[in-house]
PDB file of N, CA and C in Angstrom:
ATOM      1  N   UNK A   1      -0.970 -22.043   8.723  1.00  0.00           N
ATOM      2  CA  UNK A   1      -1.600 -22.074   7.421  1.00  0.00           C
ATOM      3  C   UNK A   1      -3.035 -21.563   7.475  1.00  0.00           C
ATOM      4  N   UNK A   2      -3.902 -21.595   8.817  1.00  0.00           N
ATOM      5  CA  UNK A   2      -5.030 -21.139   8.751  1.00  0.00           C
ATOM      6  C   UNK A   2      -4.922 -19.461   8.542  1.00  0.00           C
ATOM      7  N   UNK A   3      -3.466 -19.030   8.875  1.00  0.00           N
ATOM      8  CA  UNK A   3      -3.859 -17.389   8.986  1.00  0.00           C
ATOM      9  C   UNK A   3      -3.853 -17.059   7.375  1.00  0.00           C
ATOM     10  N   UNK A   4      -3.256 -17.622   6.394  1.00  0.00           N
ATOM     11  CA  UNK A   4      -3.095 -17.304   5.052  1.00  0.00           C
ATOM     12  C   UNK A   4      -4.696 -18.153   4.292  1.00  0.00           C
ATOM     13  N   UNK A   5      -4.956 -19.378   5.127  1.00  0.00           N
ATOM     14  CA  UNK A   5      -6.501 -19.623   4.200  1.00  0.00           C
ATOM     15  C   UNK A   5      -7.209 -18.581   4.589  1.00  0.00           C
ATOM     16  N   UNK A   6      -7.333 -17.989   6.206  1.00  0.00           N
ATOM     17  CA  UNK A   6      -8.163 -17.008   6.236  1.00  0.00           C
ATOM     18  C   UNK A   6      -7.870 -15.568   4.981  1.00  0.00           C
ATOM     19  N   UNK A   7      -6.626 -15.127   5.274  1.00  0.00           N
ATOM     20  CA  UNK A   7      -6.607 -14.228   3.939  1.00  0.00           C
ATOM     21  C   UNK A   7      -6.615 -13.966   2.675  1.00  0.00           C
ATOM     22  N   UNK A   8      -6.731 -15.271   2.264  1.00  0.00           N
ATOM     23  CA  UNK A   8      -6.499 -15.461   0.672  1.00  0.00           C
ATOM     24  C   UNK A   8      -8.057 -15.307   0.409  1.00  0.00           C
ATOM     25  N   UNK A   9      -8.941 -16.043   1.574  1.00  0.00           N
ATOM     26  CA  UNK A   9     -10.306 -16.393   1.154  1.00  0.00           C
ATOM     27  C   UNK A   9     -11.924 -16.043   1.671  1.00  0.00           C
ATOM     28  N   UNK A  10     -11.197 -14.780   2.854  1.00  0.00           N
ATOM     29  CA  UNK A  10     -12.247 -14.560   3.094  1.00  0.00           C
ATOM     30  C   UNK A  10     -12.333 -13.103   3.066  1.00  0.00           C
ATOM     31  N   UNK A  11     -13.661 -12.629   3.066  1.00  0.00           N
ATOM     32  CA  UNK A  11     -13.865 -11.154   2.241  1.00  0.00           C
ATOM     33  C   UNK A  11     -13.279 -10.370   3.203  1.00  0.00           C
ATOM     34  N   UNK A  12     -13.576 -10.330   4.444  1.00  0.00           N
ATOM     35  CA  UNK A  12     -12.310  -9.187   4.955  1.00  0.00           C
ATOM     36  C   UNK A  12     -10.917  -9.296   4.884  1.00  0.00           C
ATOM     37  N   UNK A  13     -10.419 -10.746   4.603  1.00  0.00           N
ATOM     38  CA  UNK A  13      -8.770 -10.811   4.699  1.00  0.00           C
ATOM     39  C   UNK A  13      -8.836 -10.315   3.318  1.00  0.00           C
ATOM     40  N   UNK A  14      -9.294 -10.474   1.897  1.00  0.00           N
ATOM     41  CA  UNK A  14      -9.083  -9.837   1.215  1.00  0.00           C
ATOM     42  C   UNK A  14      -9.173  -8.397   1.082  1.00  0.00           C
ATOM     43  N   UNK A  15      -9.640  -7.722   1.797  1.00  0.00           N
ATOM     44  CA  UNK A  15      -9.859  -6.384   1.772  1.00  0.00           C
ATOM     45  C   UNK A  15      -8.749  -5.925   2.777  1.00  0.00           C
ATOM     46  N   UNK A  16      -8.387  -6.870   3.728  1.00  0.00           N
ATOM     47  CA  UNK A  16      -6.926  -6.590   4.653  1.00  0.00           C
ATOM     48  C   UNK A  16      -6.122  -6.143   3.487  1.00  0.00           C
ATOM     49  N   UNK A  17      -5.782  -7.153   2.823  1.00  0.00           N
ATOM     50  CA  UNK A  17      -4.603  -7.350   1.689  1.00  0.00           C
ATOM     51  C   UNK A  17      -5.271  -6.190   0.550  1.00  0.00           C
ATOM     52  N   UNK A  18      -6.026  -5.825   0.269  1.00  0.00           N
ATOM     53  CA  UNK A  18      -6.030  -4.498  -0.719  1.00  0.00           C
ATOM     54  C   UNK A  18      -6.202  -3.046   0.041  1.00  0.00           C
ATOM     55  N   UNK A  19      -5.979  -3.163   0.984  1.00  0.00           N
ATOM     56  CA  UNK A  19      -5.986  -1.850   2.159  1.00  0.00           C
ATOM     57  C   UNK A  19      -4.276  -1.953   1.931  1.00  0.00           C
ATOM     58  N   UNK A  20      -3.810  -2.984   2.867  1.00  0.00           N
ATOM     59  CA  UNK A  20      -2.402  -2.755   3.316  1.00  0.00           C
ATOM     60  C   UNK A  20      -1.491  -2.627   1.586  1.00  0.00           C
ATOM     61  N   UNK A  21      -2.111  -3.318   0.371  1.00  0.00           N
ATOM     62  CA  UNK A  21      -1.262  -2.957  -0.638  1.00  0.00           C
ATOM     63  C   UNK A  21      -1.791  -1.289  -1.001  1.00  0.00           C
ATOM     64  N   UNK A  22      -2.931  -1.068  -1.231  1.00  0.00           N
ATOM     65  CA  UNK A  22      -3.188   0.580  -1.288  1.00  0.00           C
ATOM     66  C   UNK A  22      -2.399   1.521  -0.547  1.00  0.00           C
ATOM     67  N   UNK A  23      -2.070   0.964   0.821  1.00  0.00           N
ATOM     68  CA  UNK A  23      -1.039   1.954   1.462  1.00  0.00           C
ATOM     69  C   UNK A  23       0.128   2.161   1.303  1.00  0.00           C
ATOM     70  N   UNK A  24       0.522   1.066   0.764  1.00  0.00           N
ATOM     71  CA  UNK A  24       2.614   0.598   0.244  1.00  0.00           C
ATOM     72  C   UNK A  24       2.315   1.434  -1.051  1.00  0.00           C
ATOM     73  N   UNK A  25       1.575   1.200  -2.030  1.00  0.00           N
ATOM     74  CA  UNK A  25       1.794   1.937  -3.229  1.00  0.00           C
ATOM     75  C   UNK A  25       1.197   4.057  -3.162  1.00  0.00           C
ATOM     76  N   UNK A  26       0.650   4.063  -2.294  1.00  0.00           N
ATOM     77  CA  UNK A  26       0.471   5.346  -1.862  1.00  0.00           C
ATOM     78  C   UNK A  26       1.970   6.060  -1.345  1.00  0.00           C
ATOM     79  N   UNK A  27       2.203   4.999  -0.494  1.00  0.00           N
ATOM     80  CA  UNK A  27       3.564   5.859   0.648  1.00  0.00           C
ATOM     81  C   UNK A  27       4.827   5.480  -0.685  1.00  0.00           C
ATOM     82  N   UNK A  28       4.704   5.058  -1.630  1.00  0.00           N
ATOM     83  CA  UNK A  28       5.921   5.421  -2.640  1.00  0.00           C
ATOM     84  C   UNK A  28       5.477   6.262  -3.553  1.00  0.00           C
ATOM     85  N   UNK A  29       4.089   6.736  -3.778  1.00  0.00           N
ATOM     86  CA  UNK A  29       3.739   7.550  -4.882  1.00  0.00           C
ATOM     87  C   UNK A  29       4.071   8.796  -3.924  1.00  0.00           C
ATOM     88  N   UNK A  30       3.589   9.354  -2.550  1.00  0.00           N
ATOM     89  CA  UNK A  30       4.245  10.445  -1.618  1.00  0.00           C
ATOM     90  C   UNK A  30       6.127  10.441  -1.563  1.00  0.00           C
ATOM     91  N   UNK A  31       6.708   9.228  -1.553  1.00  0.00           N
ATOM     92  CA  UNK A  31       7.901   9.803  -1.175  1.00  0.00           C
ATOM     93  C   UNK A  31       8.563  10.073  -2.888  1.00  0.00           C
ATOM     94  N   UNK A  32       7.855   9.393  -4.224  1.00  0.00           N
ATOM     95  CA  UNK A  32       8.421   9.975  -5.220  1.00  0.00           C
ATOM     96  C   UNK A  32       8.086  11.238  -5.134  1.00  0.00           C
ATOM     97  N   UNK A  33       6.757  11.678  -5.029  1.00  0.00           N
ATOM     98  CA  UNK A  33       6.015  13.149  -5.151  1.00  0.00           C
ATOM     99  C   UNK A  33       6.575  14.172  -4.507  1.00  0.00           C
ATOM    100  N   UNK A  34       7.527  14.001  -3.289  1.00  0.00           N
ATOM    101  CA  UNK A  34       7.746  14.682  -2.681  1.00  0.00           C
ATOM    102  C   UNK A  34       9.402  15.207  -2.825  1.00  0.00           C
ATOM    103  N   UNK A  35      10.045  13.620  -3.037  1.00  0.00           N
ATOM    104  CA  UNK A  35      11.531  13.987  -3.431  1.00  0.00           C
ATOM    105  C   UNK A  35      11.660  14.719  -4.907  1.00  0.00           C
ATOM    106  N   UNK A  36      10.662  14.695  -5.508  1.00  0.00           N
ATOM    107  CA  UNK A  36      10.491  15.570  -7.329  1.00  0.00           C
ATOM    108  C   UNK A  36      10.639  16.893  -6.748  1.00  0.00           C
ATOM    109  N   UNK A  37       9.277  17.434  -5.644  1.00  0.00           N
ATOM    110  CA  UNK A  37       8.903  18.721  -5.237  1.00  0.00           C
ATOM    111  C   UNK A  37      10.222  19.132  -4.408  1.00  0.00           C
ATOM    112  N   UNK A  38      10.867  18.235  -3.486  1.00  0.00           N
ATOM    113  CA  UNK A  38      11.863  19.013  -3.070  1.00  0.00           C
ATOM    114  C   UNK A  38      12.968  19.453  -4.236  1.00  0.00           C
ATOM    115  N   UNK A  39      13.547  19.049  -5.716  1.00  0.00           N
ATOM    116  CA  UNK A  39      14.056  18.921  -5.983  1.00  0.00           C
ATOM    117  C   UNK A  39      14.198  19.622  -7.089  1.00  0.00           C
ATOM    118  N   UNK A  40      13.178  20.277  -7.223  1.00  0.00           N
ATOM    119  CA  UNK A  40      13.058  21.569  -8.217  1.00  0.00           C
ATOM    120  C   UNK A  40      13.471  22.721  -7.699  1.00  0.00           C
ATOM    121  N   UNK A  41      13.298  23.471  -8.857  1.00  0.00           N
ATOM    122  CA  UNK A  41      14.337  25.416  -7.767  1.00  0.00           C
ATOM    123  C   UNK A  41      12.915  26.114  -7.335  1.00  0.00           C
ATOM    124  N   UNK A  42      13.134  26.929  -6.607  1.00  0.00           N
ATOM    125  CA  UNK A  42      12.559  28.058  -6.420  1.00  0.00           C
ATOM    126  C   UNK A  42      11.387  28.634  -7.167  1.00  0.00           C
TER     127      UNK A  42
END
């Protein structure tokens, strides 16, 4: 339980947790972006 008080409440675990969510919503905005671009013609 100390590893989640540390992240809920302290300024770098919060910035852990808005790094690692910035990267999950990045790597699905690339694999939509990319399966669109493959998926058009020529």
């Amino acid at each position: 339980m100390k590893l989640m008080t540390d992240l809920f409440s302290t300024d770098y675990g919060l910035m852990s947790v808005a790094v690692l969510a910035f990267i999950v919503v990045m790597a699905i905005w690339f694999g939509a972006f990319f399966r669109r671009k493959m998926n058009e013609n020529a």
